[in-house]
N, C-alpha and C. Protein backbone atom coordinates (compact mmCIF):
# COMPACT_ATOMS: atom_id res chain seq x y z
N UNK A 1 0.84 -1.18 0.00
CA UNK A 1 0.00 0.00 0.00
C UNK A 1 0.89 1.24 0.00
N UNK A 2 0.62 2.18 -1.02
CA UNK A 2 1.67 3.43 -0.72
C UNK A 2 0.93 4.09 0.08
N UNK A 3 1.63 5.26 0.85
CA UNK A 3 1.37 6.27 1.70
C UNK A 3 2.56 6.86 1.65
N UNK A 4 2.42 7.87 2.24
CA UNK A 4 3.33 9.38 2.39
C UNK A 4 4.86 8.43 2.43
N UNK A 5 5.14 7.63 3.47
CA UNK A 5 6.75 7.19 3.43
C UNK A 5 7.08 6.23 2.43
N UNK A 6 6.23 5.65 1.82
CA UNK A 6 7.00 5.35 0.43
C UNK A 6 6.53 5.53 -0.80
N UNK A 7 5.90 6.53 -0.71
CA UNK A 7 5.28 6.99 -2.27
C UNK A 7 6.44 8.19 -2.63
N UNK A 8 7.40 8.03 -3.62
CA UNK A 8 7.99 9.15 -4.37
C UNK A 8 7.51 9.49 -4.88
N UNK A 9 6.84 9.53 -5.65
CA UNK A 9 6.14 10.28 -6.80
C UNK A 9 4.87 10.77 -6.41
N UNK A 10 4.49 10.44 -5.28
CA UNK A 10 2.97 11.53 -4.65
C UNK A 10 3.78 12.35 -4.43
N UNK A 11 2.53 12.78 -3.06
CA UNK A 11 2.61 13.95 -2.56
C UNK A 11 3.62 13.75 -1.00
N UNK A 12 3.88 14.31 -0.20
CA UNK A 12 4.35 13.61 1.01
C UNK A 12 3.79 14.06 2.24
N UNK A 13 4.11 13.97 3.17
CA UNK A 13 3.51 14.64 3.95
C UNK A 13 3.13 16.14 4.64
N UNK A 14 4.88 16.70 4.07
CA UNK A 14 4.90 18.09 4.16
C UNK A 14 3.98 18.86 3.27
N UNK A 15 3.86 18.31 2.30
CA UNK A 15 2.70 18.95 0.77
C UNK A 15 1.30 18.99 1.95
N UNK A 16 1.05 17.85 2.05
CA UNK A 16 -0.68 17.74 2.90
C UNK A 16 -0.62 18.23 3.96
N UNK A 17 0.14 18.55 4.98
CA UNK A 17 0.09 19.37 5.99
C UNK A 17 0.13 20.93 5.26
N UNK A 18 0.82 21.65 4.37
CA UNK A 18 1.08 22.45 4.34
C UNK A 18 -0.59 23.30 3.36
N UNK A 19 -0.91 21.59 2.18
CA UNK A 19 -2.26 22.34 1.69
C UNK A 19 -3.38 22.40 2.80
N UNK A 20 -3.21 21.57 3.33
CA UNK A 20 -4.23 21.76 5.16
C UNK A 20 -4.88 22.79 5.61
N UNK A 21 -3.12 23.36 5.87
CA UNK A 21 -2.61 24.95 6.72
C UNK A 21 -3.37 25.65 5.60
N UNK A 22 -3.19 25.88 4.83
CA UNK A 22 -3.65 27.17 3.68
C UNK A 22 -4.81 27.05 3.44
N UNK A 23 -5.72 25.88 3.19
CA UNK A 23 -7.43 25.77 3.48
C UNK A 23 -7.66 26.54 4.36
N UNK A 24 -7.02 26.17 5.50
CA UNK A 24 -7.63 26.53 6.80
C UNK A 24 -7.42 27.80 6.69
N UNK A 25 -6.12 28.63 6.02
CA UNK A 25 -6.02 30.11 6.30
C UNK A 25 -6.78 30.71 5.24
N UNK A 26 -7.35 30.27 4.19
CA UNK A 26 -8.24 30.87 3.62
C UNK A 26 -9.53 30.56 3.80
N UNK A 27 -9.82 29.53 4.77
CA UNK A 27 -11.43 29.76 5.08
C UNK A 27 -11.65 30.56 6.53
N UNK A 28 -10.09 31.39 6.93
CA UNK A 28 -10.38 31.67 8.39
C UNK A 28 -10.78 33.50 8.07
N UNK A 29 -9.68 33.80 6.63
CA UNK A 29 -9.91 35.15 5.88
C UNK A 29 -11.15 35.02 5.04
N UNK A 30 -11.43 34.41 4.40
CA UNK A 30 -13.18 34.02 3.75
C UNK A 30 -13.93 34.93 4.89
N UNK A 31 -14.08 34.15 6.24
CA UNK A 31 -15.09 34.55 7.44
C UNK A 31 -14.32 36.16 7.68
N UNK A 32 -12.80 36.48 7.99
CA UNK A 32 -12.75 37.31 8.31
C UNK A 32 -13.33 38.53 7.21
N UNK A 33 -12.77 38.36 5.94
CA UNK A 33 -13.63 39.37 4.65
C UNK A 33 -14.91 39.49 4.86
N UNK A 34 -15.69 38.67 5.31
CA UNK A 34 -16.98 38.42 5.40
C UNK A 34 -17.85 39.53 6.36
N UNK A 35 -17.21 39.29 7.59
CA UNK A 35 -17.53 40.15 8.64
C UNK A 35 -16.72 41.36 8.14
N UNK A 36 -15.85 42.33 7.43
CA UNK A 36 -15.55 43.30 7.25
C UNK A 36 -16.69 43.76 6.25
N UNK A 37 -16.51 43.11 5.31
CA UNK A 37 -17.79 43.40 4.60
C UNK A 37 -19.58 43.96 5.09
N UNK A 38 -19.54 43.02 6.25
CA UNK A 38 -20.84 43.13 7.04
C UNK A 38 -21.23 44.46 8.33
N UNK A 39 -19.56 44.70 8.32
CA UNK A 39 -19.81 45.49 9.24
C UNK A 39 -19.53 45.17 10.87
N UNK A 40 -19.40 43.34 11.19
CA UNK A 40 -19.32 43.40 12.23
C UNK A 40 -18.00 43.30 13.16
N UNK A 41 -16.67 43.42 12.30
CA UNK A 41 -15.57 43.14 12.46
C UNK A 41 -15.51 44.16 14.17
N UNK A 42 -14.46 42.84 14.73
CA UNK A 42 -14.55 43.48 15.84
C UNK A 42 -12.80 43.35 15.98
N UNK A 43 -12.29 44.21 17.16
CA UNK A 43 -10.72 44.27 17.62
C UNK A 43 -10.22 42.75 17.82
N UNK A 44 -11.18 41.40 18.35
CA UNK A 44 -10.79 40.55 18.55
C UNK A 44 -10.68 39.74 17.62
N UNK A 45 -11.69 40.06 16.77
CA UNK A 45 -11.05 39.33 15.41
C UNK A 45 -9.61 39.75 14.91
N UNK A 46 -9.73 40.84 14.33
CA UNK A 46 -8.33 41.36 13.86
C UNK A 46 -6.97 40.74 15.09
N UNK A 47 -7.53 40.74 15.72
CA UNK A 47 -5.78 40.30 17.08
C UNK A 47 -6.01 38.54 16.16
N UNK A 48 -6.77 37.99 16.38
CA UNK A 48 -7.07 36.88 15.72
C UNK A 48 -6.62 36.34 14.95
N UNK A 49 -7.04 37.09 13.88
CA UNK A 49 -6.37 37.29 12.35
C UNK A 49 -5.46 37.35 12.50
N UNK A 50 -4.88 38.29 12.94
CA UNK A 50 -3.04 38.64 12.92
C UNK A 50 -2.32 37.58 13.29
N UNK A 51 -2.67 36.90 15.08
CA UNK A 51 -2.35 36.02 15.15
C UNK A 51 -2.02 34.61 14.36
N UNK A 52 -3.00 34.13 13.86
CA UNK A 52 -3.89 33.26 12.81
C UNK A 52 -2.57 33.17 11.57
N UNK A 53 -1.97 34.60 11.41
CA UNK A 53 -1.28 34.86 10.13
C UNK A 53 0.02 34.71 10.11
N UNK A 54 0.77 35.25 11.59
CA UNK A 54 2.06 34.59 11.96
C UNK A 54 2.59 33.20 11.61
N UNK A 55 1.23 32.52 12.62
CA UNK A 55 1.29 31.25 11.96
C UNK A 55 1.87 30.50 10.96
N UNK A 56 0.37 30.91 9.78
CA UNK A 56 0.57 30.49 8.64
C UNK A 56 1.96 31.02 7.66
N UNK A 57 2.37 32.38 8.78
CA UNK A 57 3.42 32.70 7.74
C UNK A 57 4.94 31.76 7.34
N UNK A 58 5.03 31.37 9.40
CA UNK A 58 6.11 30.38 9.83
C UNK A 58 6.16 29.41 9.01
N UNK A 59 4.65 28.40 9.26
CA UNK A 59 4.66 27.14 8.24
C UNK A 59 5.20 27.22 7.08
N UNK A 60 4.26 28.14 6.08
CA UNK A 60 4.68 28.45 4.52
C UNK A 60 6.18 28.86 4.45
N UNK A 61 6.43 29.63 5.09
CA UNK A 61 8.00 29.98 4.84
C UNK A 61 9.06 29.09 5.21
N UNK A 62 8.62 28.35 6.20
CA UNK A 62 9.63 27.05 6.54
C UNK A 62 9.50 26.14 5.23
N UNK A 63 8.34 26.02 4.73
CA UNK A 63 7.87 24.87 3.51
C UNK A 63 8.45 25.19 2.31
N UNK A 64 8.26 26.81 2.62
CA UNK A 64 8.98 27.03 0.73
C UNK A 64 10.79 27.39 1.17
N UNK A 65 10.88 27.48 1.86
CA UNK A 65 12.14 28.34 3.03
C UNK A 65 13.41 27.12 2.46
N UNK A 66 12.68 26.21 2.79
CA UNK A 66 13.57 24.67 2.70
C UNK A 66 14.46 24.48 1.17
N UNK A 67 13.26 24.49 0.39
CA UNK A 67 13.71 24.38 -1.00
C UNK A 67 14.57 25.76 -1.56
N UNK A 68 14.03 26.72 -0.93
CA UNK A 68 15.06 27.67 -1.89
C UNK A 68 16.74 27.60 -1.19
N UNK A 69 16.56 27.55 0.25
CA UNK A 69 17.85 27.39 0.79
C UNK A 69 18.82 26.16 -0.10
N UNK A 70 18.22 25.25 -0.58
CA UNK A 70 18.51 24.02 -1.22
C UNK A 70 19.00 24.46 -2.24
N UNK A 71 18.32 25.38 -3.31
CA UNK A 71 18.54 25.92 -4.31
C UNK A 71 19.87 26.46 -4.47
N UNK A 72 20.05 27.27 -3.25
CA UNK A 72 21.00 28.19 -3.51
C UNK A 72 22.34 27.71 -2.98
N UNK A 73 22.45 26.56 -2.72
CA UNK A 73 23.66 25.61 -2.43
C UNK A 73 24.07 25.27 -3.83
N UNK A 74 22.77 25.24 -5.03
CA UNK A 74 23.75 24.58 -5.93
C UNK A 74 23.86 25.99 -7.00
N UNK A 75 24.13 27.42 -6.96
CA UNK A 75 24.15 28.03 -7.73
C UNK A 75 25.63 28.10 -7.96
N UNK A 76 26.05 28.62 -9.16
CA UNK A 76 27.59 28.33 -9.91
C UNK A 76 28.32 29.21 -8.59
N UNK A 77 27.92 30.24 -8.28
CA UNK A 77 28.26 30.90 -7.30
C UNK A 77 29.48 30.56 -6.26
N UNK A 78 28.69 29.40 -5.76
CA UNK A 78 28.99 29.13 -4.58
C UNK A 78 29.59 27.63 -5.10
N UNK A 79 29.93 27.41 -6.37
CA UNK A 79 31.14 26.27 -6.78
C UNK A 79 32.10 26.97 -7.52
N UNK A 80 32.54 28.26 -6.98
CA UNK A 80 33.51 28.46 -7.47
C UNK A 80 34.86 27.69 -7.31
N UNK A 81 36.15 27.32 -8.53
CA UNK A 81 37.28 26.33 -8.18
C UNK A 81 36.77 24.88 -8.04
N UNK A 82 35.51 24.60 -8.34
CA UNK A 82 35.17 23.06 -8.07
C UNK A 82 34.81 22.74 -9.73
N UNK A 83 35.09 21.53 -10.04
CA UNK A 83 34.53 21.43 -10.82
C UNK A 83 32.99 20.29 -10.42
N UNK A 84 32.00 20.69 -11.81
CA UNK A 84 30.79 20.13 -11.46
C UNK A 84 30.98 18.79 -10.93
N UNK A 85 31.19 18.37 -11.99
CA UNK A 85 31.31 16.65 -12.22
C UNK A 85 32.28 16.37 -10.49
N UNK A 86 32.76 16.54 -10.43
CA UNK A 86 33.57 16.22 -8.83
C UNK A 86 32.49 16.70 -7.88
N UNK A 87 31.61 17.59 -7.45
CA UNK A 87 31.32 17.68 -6.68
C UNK A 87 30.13 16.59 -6.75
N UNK A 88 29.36 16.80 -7.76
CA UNK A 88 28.40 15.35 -7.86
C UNK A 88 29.04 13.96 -7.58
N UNK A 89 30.03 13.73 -8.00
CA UNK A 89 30.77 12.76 -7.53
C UNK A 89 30.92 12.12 -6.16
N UNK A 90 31.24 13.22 -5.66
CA UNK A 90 31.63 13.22 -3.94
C UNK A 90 29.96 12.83 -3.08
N UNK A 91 29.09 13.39 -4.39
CA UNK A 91 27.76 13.21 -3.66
C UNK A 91 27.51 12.00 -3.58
N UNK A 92 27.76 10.92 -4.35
CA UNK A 92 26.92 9.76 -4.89
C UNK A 92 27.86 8.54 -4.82
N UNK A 93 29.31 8.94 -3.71
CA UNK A 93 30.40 7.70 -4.13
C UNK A 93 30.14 6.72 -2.75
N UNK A 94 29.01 7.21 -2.78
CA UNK A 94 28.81 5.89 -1.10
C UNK A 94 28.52 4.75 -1.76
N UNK A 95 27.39 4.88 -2.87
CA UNK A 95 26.79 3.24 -3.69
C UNK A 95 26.00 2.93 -2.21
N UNK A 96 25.12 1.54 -3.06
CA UNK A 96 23.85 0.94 -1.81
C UNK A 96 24.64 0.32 -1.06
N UNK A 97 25.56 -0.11 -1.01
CA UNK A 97 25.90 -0.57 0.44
C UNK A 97 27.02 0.17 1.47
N UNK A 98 26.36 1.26 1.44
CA UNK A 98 26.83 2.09 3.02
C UNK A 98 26.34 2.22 3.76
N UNK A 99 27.12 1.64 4.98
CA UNK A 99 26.60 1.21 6.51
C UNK A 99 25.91 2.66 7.22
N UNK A 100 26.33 3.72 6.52
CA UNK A 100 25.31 4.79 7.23
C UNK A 100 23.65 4.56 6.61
């Protein structure tokens, strides 16, 4: 049966936690638009909201945070004096049977 720990090619678990989080933060702004719209927005909503938004900001930015940090390990930049092919090398010279 696949699931999140051995499906490569889905989704994993960080994806479904993270589309979760963002449902949830757009059905929490849905209600909050709603009540601005209506008129009944009150101070405790907005502390709410704000709160509510930190949140979601941490998650998302840790989620997308991850991959760009990743990114920018492999820009030419930061291989200056290396050549490509060697550093990929160094990546991949364990082969399947390493005891780590």
């Amino acid at each position: 049966m696949k699931t999140f720990w051995n499906d490569n090619d889905g989704l994993s678990i960080t994806d479904v936690l993270a589309i979760l989080f963002a449902v949830g933060y757009f059905y929490v702004t849905w209600i909050f638009i709603g009540k601005l719209r209506a008129d009944t927005l009150k101070s405790v909503d907005v502390d709410f909201f704000a709160a509510y938004s930190y949140g979601m900001l941490v998650i998302l930015g840790g989620y997308f945070g991850r991959n760009v940090v990743a990114g920018i390990g492999k820009l030419p930049i930061f291989n200056r004096g290396k050549d490509p092919e060697s550093t990929r090398e160094e990546e991949d010279n364990r082969g399947s049977e390493s005891p780590i």
